[in-house]
C-alpha atoms as a PDB file:
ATOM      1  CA  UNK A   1      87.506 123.986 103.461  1.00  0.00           C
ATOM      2  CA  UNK A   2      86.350 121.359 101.302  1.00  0.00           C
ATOM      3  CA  UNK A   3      84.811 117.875 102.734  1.00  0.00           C
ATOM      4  CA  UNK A   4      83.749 116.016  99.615  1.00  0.00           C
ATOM      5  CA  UNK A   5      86.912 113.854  99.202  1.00  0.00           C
ATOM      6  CA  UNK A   6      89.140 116.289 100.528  1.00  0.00           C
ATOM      7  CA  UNK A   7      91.596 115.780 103.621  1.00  0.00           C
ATOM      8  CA  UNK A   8      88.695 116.840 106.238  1.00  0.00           C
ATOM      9  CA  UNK A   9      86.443 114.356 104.887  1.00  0.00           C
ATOM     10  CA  UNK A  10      88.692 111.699 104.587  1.00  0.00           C
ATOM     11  CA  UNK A  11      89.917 112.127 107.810  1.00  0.00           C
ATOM     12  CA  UNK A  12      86.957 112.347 109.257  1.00  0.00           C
ATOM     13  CA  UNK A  13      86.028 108.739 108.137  1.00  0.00           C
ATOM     14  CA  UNK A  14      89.303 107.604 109.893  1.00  0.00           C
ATOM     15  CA  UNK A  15      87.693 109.286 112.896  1.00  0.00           C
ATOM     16  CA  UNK A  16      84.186 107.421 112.705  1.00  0.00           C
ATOM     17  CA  UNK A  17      85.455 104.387 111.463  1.00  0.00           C
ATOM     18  CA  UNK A  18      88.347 103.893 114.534  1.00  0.00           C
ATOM     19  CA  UNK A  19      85.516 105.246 116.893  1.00  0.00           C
ATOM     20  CA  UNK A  20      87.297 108.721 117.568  1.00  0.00           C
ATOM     21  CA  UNK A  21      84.945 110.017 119.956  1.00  0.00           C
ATOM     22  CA  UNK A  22      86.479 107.749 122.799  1.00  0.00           C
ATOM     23  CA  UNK A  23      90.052 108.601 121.457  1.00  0.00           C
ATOM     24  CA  UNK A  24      92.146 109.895 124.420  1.00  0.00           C
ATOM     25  CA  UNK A  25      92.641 113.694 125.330  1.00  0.00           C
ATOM     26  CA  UNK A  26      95.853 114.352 123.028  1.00  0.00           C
ATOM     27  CA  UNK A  27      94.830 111.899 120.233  1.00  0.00           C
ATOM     28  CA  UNK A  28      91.444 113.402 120.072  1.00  0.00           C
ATOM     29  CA  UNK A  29      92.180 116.689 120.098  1.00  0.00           C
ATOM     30  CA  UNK A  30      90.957 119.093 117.300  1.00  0.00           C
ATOM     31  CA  UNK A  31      89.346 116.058 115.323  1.00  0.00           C
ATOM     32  CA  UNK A  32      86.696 117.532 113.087  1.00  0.00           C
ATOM     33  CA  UNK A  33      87.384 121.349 114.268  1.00  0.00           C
ATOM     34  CA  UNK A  34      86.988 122.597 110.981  1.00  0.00           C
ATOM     35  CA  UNK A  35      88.732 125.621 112.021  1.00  0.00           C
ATOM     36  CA  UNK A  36      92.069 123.787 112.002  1.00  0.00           C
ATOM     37  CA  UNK A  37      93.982 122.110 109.077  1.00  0.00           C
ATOM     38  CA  UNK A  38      93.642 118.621 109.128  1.00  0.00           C
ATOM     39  CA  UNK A  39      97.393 117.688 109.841  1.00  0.00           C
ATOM     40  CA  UNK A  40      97.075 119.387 113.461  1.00  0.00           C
ATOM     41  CA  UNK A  41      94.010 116.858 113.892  1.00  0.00           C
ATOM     42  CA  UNK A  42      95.408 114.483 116.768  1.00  0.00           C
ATOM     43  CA  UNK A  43      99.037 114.047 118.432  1.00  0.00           C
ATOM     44  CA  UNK A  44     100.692 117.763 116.910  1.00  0.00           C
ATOM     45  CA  UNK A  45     104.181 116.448 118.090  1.00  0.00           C
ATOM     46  CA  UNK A  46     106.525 113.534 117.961  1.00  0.00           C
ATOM     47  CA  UNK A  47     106.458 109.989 115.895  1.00  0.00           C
ATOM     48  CA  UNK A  48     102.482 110.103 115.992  1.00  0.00           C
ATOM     49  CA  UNK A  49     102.162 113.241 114.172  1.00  0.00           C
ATOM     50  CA  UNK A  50     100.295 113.495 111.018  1.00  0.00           C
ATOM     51  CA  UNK A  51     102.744 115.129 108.477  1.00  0.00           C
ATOM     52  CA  UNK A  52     100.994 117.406 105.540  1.00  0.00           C
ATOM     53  CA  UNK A  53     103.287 119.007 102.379  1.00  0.00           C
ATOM     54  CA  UNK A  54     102.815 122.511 101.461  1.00  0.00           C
ATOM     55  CA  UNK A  55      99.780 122.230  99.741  1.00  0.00           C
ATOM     56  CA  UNK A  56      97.761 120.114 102.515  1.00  0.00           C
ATOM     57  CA  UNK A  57      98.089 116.630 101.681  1.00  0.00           C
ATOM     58  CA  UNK A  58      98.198 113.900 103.976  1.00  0.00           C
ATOM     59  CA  UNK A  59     102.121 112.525 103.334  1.00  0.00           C
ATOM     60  CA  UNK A  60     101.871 110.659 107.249  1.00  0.00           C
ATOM     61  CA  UNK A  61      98.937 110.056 108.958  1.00  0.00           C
ATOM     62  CA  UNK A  62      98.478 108.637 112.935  1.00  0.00           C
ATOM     63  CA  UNK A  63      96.157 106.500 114.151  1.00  0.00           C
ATOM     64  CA  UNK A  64      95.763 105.668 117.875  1.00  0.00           C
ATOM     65  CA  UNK A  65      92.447 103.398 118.747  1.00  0.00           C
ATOM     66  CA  UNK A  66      90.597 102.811 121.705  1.00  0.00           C
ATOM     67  CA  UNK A  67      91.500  99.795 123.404  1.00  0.00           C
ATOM     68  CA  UNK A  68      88.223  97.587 123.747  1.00  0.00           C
ATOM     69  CA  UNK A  69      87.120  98.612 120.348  1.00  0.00           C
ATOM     70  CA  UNK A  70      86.768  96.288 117.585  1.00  0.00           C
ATOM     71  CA  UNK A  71      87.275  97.585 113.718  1.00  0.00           C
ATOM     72  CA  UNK A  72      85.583  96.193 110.911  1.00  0.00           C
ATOM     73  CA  UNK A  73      88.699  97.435 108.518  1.00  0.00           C
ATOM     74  CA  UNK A  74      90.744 100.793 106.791  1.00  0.00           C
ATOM     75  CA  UNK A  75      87.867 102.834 105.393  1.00  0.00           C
ATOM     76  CA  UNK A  76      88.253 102.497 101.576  1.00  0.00           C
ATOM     77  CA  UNK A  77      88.473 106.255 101.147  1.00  0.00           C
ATOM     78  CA  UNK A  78      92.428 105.897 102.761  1.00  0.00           C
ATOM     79  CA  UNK A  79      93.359 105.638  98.813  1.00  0.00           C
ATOM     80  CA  UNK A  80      92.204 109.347  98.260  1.00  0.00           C
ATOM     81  CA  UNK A  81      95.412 110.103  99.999  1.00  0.00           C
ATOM     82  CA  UNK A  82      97.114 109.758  96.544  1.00  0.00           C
ATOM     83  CA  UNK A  83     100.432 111.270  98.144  1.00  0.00           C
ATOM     84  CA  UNK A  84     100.013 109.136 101.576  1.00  0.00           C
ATOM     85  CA  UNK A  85     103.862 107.775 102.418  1.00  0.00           C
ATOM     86  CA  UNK A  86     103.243 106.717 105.805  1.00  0.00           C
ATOM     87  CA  UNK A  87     100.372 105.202 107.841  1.00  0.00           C
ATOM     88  CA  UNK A  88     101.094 104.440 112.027  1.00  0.00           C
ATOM     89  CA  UNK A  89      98.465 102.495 113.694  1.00  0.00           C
ATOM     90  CA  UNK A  90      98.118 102.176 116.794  1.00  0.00           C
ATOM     91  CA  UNK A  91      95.821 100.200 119.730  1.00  0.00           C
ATOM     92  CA  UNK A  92      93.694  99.130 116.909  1.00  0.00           C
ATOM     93  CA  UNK A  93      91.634  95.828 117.424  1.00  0.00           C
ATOM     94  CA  UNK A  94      90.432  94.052 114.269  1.00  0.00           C
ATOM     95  CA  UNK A  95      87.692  91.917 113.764  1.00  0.00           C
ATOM     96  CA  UNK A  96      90.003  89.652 111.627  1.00  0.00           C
ATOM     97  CA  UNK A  97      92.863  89.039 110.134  1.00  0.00           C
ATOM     98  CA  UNK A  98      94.721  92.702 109.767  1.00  0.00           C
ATOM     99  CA  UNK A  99      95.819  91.691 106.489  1.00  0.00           C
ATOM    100  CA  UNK A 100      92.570  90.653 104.917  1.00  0.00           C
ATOM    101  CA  UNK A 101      90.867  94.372 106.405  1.00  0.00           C
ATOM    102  CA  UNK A 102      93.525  96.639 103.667  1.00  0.00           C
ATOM    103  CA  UNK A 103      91.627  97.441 100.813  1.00  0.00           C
ATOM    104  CA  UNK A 104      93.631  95.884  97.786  1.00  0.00           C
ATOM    105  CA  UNK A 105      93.907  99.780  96.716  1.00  0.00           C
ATOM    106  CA  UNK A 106      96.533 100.486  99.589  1.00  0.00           C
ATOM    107  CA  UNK A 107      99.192  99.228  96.949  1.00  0.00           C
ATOM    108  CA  UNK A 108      98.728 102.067  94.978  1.00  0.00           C
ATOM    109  CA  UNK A 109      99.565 104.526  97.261  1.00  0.00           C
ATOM    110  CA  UNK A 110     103.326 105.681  97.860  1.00  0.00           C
ATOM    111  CA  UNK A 111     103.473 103.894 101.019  1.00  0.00           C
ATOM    112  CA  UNK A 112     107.088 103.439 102.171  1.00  0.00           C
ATOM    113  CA  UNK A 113     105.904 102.987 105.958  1.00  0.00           C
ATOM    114  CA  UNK A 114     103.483 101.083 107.314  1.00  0.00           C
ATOM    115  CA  UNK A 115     103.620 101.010 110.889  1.00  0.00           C
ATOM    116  CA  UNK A 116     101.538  98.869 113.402  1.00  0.00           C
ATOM    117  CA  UNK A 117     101.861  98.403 116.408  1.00  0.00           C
ATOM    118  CA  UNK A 118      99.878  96.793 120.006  1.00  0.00           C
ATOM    119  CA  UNK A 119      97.245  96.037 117.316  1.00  0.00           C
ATOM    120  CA  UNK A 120      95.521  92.772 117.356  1.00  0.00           C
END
């Protein structure tokens, strides 16, 4: 498995920069277990899935934060998901304006959903 800009390593800045480690049981479970592909990171059923195609790119990815904990913004490496079509988040708290903390590059992506929701 490849981490240099490859799903685990992008995924795994999702997981640092949302403060993972404090994620609940189901949301946290199998982040950065290496021995399982990246899509079964997290929730493995229902609308907060992450969703991979055949060839193990990210097409939906699932956030759910820790309430309490403050982001800074999306980690900038979110537009190495060249085939990304949806993006849920969840209990997120933002230091700031939510719109001001997407990198300009999210427009570039396929996104057809962008989902938030009890973030503030």
């Amino acid at each position: 498995m490849t981490l240099t800009n490859g799903p685990s390593f992008i995924a795994a800045t999702f997981y640092y920069t949302f403060n993972g480690g404090a994620w609940s049981r189901t949301e946290g479970k199998n982040w950065l277990n290496y021995n399982v592909q990246e899509c079964e990171w997290g929730e493995t059923t229902g609308d907060a899935k992450n969703v991979c195609n055949a060839e193990g790119q990210f097409l939906g990815l699932s956030i759910e934060g820790t309430p309490g904990f403050v982001g800074v913004g999306m980690p900038p490496e979110i537009i190495l998901l060249s085939s990304l079509e949806s993006l849920k988040l969840f209990t997120l708290e933002w230091a700031g304006q939510i719109a001001d903390l997407m990198p300009p590059l999210l427009a570039q992506l396929p996104l057809h959903t962008l989902f938030l929701q009890r973030n503030e």
